[in-house]
N, C-alpha and C. Protein backbone atom coordinates (compact mmCIF):
# COMPACT_ATOMS: atom_id res chain seq x y z
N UNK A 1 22.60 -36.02 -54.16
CA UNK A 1 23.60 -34.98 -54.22
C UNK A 1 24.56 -35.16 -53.05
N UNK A 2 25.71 -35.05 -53.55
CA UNK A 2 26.85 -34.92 -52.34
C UNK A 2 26.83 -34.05 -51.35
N UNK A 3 26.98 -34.48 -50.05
CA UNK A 3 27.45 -33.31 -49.72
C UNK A 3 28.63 -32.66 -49.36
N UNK A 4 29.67 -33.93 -49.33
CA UNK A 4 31.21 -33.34 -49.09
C UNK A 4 31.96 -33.72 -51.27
N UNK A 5 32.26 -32.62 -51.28
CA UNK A 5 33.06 -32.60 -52.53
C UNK A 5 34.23 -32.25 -52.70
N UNK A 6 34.66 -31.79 -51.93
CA UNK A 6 36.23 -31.48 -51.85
C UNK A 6 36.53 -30.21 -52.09
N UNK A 7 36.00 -29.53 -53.18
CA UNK A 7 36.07 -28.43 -53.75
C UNK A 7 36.63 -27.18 -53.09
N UNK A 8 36.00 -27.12 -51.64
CA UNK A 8 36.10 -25.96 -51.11
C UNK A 8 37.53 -26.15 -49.78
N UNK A 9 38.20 -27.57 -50.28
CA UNK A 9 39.65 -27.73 -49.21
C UNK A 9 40.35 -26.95 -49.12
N UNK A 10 41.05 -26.01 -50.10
CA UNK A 10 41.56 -25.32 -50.46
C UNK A 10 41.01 -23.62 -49.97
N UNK A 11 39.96 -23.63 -49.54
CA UNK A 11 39.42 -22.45 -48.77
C UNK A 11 38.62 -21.16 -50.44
N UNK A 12 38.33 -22.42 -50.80
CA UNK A 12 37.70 -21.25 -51.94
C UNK A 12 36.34 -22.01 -52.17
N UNK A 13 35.15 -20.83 -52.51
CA UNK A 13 34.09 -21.77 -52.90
C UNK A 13 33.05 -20.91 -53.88
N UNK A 14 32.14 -21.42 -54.71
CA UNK A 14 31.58 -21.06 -55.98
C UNK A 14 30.37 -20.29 -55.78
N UNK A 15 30.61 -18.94 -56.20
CA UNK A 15 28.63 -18.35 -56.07
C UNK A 15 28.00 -18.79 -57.02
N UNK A 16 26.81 -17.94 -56.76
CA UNK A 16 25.78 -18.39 -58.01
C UNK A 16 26.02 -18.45 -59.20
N UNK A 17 27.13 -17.20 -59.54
CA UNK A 17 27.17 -16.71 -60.73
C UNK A 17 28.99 -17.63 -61.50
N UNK A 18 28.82 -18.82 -60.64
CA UNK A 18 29.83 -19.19 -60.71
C UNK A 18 31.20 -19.10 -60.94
N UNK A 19 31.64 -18.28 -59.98
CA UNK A 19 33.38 -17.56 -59.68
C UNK A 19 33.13 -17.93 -58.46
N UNK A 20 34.66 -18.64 -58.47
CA UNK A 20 34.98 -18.82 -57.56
C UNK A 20 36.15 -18.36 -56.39
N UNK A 21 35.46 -18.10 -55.37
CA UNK A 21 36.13 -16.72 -54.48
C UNK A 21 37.01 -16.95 -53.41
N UNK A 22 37.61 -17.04 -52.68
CA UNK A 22 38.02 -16.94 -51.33
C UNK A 22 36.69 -17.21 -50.23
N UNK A 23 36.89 -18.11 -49.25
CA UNK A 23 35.71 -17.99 -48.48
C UNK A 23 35.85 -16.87 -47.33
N UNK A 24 36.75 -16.05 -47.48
CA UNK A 24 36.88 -14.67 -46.65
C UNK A 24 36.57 -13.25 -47.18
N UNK A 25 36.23 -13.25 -48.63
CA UNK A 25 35.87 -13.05 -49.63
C UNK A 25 34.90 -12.13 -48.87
N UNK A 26 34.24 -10.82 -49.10
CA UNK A 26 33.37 -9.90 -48.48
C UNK A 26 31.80 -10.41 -48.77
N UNK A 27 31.65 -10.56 -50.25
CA UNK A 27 30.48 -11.11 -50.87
C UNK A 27 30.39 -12.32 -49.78
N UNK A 28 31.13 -13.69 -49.51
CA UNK A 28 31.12 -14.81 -49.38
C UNK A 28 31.13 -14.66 -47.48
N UNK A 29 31.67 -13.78 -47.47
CA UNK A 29 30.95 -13.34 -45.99
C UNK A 29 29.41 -12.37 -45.79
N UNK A 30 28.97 -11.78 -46.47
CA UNK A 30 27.77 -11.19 -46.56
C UNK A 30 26.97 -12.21 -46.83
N UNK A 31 27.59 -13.29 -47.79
CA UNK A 31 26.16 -14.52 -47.83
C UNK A 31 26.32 -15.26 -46.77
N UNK A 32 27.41 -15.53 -45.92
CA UNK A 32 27.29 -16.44 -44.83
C UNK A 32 26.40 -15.44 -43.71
N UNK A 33 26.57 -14.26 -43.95
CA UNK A 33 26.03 -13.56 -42.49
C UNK A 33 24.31 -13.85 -42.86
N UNK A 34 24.05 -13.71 -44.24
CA UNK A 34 22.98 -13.90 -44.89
C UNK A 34 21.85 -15.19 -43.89
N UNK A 35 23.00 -15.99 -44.37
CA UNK A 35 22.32 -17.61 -43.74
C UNK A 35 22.31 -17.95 -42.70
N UNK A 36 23.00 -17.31 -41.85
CA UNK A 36 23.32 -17.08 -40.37
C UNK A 36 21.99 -16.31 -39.65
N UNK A 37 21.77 -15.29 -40.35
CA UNK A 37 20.42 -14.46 -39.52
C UNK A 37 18.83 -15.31 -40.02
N UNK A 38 18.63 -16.18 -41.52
CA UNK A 38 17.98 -16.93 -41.68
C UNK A 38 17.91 -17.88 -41.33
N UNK A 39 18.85 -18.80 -39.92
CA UNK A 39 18.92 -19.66 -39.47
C UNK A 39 18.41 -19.41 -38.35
N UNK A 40 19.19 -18.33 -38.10
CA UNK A 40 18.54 -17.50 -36.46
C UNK A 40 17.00 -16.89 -36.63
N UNK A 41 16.39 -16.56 -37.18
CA UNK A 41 15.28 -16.46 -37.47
C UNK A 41 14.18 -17.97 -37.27
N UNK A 42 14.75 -18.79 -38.06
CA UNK A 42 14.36 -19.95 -37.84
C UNK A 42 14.27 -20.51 -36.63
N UNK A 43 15.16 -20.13 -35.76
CA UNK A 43 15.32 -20.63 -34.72
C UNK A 43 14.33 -19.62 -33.36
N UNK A 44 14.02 -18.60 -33.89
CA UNK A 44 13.09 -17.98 -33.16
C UNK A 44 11.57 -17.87 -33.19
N UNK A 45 11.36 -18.58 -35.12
CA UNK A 45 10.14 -18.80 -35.01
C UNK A 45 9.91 -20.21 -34.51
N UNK A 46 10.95 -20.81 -33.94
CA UNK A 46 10.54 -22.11 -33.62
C UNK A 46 9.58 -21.94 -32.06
N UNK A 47 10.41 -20.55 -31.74
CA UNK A 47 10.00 -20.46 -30.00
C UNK A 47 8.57 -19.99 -30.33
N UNK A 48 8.03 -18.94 -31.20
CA UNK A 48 7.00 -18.49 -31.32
C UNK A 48 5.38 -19.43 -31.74
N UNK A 49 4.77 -18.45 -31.01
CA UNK A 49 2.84 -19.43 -30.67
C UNK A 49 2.43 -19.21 -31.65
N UNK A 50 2.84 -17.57 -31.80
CA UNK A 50 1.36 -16.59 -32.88
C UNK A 50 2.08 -16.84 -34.37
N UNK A 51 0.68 -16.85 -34.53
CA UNK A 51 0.93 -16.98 -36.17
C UNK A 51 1.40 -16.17 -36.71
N UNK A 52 0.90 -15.27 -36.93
CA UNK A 52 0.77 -13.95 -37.66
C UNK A 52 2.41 -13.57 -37.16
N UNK A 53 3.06 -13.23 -36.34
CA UNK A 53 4.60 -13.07 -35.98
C UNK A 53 5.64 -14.56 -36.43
N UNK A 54 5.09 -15.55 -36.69
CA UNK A 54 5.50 -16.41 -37.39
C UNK A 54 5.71 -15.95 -39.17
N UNK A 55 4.29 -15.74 -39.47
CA UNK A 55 4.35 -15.43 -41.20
C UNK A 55 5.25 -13.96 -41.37
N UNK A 56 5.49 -13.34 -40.59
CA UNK A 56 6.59 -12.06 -40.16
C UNK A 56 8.13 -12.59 -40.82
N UNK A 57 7.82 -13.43 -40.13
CA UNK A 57 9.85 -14.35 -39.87
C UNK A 57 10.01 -15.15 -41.33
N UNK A 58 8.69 -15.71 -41.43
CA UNK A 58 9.06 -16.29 -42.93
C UNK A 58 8.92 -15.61 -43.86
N UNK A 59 8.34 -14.20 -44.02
CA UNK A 59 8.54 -13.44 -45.28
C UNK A 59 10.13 -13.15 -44.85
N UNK A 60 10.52 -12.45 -44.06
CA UNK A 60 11.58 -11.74 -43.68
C UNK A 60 12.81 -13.09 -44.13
N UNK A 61 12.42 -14.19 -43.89
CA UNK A 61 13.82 -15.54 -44.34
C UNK A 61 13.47 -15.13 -46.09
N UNK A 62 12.40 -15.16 -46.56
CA UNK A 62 12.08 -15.28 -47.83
C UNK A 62 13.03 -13.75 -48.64
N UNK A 63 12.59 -12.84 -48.14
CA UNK A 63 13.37 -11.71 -48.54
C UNK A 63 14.75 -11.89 -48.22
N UNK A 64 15.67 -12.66 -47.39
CA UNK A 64 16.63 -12.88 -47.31
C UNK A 64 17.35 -13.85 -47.85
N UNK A 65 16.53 -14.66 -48.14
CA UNK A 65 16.89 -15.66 -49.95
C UNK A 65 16.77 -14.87 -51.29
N UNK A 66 16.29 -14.10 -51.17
CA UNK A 66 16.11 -13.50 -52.44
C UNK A 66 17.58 -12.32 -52.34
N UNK A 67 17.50 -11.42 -51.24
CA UNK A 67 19.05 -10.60 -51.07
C UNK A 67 20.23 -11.39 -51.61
N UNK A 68 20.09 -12.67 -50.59
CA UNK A 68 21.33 -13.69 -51.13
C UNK A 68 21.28 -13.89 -52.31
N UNK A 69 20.54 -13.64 -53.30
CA UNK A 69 20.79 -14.30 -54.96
C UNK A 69 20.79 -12.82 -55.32
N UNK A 70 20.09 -11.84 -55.08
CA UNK A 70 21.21 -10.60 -55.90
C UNK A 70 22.01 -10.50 -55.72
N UNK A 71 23.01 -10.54 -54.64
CA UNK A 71 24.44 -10.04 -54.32
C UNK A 71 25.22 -11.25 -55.24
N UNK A 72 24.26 -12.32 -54.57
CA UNK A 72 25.33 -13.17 -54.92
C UNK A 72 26.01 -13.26 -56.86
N UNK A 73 24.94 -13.06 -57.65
CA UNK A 73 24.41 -13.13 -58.87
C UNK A 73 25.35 -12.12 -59.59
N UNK A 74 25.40 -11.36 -58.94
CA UNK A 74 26.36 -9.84 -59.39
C UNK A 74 25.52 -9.12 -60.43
N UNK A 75 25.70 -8.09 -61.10
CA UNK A 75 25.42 -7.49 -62.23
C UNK A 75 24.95 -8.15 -63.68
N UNK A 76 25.84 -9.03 -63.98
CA UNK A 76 25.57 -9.48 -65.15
C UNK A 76 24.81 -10.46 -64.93
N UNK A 77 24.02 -11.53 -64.12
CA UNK A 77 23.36 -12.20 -64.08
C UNK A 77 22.06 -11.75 -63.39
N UNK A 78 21.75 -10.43 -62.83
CA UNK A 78 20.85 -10.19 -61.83
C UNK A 78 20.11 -10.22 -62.81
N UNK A 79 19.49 -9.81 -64.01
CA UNK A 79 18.52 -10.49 -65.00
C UNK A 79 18.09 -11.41 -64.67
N UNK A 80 18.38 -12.72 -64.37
CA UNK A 80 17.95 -14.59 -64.20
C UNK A 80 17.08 -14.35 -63.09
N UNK A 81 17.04 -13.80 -61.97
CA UNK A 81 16.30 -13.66 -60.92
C UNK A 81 14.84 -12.91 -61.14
N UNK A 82 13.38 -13.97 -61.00
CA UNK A 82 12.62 -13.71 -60.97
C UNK A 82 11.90 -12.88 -59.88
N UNK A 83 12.58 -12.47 -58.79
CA UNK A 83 12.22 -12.21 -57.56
C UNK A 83 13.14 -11.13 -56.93
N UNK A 84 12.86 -9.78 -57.35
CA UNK A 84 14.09 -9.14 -56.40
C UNK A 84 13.69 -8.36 -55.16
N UNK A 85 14.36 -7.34 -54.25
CA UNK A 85 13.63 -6.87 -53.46
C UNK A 85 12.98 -5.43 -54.23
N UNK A 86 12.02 -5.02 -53.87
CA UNK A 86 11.14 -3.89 -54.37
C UNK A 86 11.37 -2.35 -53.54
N UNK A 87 10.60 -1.46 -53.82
CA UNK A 87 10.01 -0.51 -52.95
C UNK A 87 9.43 -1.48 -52.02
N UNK A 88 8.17 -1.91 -52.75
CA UNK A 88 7.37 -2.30 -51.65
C UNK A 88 6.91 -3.30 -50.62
N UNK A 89 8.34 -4.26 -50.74
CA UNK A 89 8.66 -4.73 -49.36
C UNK A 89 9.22 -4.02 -48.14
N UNK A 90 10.18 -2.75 -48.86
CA UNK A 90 10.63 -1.68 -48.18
C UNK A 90 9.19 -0.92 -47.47
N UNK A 91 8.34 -1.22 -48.16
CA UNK A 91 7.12 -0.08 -47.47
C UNK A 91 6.48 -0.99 -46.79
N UNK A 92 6.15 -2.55 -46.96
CA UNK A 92 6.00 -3.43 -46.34
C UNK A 92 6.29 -3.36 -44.61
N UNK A 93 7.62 -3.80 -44.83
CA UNK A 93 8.53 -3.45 -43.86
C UNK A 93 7.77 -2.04 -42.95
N UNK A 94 8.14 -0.93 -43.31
CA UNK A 94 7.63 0.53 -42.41
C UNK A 94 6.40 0.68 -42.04
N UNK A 95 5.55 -0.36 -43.01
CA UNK A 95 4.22 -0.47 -42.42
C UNK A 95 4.06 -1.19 -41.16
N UNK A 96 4.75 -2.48 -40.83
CA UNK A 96 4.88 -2.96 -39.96
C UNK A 96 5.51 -2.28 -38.53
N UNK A 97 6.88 -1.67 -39.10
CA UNK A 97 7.59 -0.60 -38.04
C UNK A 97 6.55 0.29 -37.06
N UNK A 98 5.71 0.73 -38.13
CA UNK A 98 5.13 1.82 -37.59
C UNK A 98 3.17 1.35 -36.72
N UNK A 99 3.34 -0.08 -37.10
CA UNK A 99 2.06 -0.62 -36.10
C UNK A 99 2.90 -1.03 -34.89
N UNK A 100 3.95 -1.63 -35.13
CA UNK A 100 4.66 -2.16 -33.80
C UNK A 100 4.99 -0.57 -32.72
N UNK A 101 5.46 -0.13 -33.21
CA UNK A 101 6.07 1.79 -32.05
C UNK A 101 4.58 1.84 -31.88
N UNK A 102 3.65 1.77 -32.41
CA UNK A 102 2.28 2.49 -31.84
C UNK A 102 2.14 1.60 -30.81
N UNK A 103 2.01 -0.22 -30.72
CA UNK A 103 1.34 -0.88 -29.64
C UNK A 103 2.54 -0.72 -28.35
N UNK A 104 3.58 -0.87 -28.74
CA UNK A 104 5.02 -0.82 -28.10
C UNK A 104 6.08 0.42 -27.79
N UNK A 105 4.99 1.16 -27.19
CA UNK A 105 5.75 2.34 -27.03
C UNK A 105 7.43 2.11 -26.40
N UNK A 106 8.57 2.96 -27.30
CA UNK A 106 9.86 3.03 -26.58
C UNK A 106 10.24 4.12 -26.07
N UNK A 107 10.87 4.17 -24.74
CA UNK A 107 10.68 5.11 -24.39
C UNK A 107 12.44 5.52 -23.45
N UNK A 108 13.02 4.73 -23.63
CA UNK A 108 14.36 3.95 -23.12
C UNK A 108 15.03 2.54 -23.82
N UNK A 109 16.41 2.56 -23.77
CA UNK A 109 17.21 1.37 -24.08
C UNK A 109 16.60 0.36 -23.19
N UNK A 110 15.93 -1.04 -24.05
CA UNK A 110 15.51 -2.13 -23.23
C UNK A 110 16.37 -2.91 -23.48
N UNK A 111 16.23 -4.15 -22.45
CA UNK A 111 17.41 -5.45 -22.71
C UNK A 111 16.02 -6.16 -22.95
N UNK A 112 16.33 -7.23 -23.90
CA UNK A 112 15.42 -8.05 -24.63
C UNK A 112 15.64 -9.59 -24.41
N UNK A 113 15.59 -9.94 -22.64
CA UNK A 113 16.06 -11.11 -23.12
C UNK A 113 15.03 -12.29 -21.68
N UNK A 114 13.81 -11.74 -21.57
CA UNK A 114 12.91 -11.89 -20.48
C UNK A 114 12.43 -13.70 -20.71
N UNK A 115 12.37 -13.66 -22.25
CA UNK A 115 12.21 -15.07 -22.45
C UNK A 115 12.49 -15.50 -23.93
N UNK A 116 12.79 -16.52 -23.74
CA UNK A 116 13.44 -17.50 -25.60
C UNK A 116 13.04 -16.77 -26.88
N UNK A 117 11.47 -16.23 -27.04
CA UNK A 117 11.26 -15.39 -28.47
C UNK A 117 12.19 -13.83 -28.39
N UNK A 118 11.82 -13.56 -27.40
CA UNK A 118 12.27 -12.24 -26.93
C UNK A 118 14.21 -11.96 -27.02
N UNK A 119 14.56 -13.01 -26.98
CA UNK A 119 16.19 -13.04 -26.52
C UNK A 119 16.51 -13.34 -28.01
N UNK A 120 15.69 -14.19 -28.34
CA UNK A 120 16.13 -15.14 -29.94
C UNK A 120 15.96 -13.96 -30.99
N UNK A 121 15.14 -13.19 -31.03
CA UNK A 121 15.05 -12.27 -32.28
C UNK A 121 15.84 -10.90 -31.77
N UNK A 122 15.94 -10.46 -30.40
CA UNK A 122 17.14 -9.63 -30.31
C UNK A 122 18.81 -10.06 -30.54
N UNK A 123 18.98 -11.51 -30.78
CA UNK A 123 19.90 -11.88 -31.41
C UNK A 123 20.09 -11.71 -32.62
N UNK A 124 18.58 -11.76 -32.99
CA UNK A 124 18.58 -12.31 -34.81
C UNK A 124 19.18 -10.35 -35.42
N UNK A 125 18.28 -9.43 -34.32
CA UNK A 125 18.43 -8.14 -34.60
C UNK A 125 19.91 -8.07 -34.98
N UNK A 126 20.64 -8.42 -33.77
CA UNK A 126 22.13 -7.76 -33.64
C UNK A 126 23.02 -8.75 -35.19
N UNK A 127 22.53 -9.60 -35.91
CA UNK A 127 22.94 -10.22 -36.72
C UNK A 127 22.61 -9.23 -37.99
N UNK A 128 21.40 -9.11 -37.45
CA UNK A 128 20.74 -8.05 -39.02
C UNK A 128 21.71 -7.17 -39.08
N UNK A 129 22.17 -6.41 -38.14
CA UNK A 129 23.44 -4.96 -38.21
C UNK A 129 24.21 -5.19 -38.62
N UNK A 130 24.90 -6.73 -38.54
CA UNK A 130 26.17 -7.35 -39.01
C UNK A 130 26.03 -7.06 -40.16
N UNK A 131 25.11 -7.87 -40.71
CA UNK A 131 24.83 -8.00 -42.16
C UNK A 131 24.41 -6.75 -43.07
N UNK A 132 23.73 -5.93 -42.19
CA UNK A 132 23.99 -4.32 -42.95
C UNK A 132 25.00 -3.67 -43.32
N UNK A 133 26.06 -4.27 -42.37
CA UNK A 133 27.85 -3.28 -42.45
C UNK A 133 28.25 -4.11 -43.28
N UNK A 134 28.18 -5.65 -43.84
CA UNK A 134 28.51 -5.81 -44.89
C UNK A 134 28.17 -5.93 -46.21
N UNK A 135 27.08 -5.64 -46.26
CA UNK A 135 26.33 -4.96 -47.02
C UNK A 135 26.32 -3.51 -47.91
N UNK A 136 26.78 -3.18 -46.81
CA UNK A 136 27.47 -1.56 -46.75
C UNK A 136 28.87 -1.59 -47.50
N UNK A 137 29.49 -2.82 -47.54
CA UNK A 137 31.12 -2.66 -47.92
C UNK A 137 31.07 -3.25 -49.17
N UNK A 138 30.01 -4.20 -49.44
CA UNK A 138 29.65 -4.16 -50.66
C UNK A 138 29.50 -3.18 -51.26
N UNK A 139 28.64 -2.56 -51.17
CA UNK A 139 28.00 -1.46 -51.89
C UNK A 139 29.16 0.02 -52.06
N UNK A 140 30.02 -0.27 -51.40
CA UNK A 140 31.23 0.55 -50.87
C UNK A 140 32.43 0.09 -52.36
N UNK A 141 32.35 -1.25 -52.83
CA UNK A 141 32.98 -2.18 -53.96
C UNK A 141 32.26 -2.19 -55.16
N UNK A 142 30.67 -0.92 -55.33
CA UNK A 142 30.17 -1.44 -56.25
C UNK A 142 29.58 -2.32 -56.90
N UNK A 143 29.23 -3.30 -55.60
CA UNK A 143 28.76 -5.08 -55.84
C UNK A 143 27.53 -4.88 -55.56
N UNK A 144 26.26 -4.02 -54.76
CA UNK A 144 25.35 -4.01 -54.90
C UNK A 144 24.55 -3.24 -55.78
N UNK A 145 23.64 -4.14 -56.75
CA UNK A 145 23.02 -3.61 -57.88
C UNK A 145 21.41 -2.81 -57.39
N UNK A 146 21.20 -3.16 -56.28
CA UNK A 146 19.47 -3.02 -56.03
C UNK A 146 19.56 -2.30 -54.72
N UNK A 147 18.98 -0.57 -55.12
CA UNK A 147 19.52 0.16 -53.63
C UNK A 147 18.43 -0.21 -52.75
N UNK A 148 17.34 -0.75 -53.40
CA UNK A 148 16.41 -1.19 -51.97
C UNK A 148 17.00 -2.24 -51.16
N UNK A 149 17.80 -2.93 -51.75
CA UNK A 149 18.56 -4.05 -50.83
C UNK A 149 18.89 -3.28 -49.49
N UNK A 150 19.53 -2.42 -49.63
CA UNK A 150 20.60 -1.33 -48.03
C UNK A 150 19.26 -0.95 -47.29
N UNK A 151 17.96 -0.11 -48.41
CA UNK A 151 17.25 0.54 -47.38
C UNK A 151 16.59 -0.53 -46.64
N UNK A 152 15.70 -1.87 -47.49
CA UNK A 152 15.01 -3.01 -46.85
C UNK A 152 15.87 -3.60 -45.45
N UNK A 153 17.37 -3.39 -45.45
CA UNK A 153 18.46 -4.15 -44.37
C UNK A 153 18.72 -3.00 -43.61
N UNK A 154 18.54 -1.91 -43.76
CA UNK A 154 18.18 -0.64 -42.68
C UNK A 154 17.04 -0.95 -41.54
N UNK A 155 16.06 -1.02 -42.31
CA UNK A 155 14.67 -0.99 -41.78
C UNK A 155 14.86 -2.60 -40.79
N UNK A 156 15.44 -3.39 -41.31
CA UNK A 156 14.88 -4.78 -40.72
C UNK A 156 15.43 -5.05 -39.41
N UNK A 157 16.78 -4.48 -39.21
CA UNK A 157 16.89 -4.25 -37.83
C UNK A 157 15.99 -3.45 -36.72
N UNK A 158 15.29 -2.59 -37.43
CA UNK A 158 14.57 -2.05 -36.77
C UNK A 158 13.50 -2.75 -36.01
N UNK A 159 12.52 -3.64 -37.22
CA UNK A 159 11.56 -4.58 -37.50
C UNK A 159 12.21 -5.34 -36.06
N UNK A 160 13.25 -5.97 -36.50
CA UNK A 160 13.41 -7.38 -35.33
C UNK A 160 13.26 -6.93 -33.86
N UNK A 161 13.96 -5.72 -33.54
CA UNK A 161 13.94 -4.77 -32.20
C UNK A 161 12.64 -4.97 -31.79
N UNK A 162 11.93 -4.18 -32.45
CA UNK A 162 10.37 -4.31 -32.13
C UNK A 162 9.38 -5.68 -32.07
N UNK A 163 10.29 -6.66 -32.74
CA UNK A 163 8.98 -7.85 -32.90
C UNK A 163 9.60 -8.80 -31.55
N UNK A 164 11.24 -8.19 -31.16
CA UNK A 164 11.42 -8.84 -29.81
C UNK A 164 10.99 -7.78 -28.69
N UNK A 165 10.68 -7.05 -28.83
CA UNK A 165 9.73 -5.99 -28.00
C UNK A 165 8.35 -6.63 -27.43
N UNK A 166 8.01 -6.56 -28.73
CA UNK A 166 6.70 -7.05 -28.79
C UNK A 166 6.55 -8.66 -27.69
N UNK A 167 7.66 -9.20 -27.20
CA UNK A 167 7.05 -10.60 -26.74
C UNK A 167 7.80 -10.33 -25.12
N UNK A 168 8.05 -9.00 -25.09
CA UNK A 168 8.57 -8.91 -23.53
C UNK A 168 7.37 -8.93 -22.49
């Protein structure tokens, strides 16, 4: 497979559901912010020992491949997708929230940046917010079909706060 095609010279490039958009495009920025916080993620479980906060980061990339193909997919194709987000990754998610505030009491605004896991997923956090506000402007256009998408991208900023908490 290629990887330079030309296609996108012109500053336009193809979703899933094949239309092709503007790459300034809101959708086409919500999927770049998409791949951007799943990169950064990546890049924080690289710093991380523990497992178990490892398999954290890769459900959380996994649920963020799957966001990227509803939005991207739109309405009339979100059918094709075997995998969407649920309730109960959303409860997933709060289950986790709510073991992390118990071991990690907050009690004040912390700076999160004492060492590489700790700095790397309070980055990944401040990316997650990005990607909620456009998320939000989606959903503002009528482009998001799955309201657990907003609440699961509510919660996950939360999640990252705490799991870079957790390594201060």
């Amino acid at each position: 497979m290629a990887i330079v095609t030309k296609k996108g010279d012109k500053g336009k490039t193809l979703t899933l559901s094949s239309k092709r958009l503007d790459k300034d495009n809101i959708l086409i920025e919500a999927v770049g912010v998409l791949d951007e916080l799943s990169a950064f993620l990546g890049l924080s479980k690289a710093t991380i020992k523990c497992k178990r906060r490892k398999k954290i980061i890769s459900d959380i990339q996994k649920d963020l491949s799957i966001v990227s193909s509803e939005i991207s997919l739109g309405k009339s194709d979100n059918f094709k997708l075997d995998r969407k987000i649920t309730k109960d990754r959303v409860v997933s998610i709060d289950k986790l929230i709510k073991k992390f505030e118990k071991k990690y009491k907050i009690e004040f605004f912390l700076t999160l940046d004492s060492n590489s896991s700790s700095a790397s997923l309070n980055v990944a956090r401040t990316i997650s917010r990005r990607l909620e506000r456009k998320v939000v402007s989606l959903n503002k256009k009528k482009m998001v079909f799955n309201r657990y998408i907003l609440i699961y991208l509510n919660r996950l900023s939360d999640l990252l706060f705490l799991l870079s908490r957790s390594f201060e």
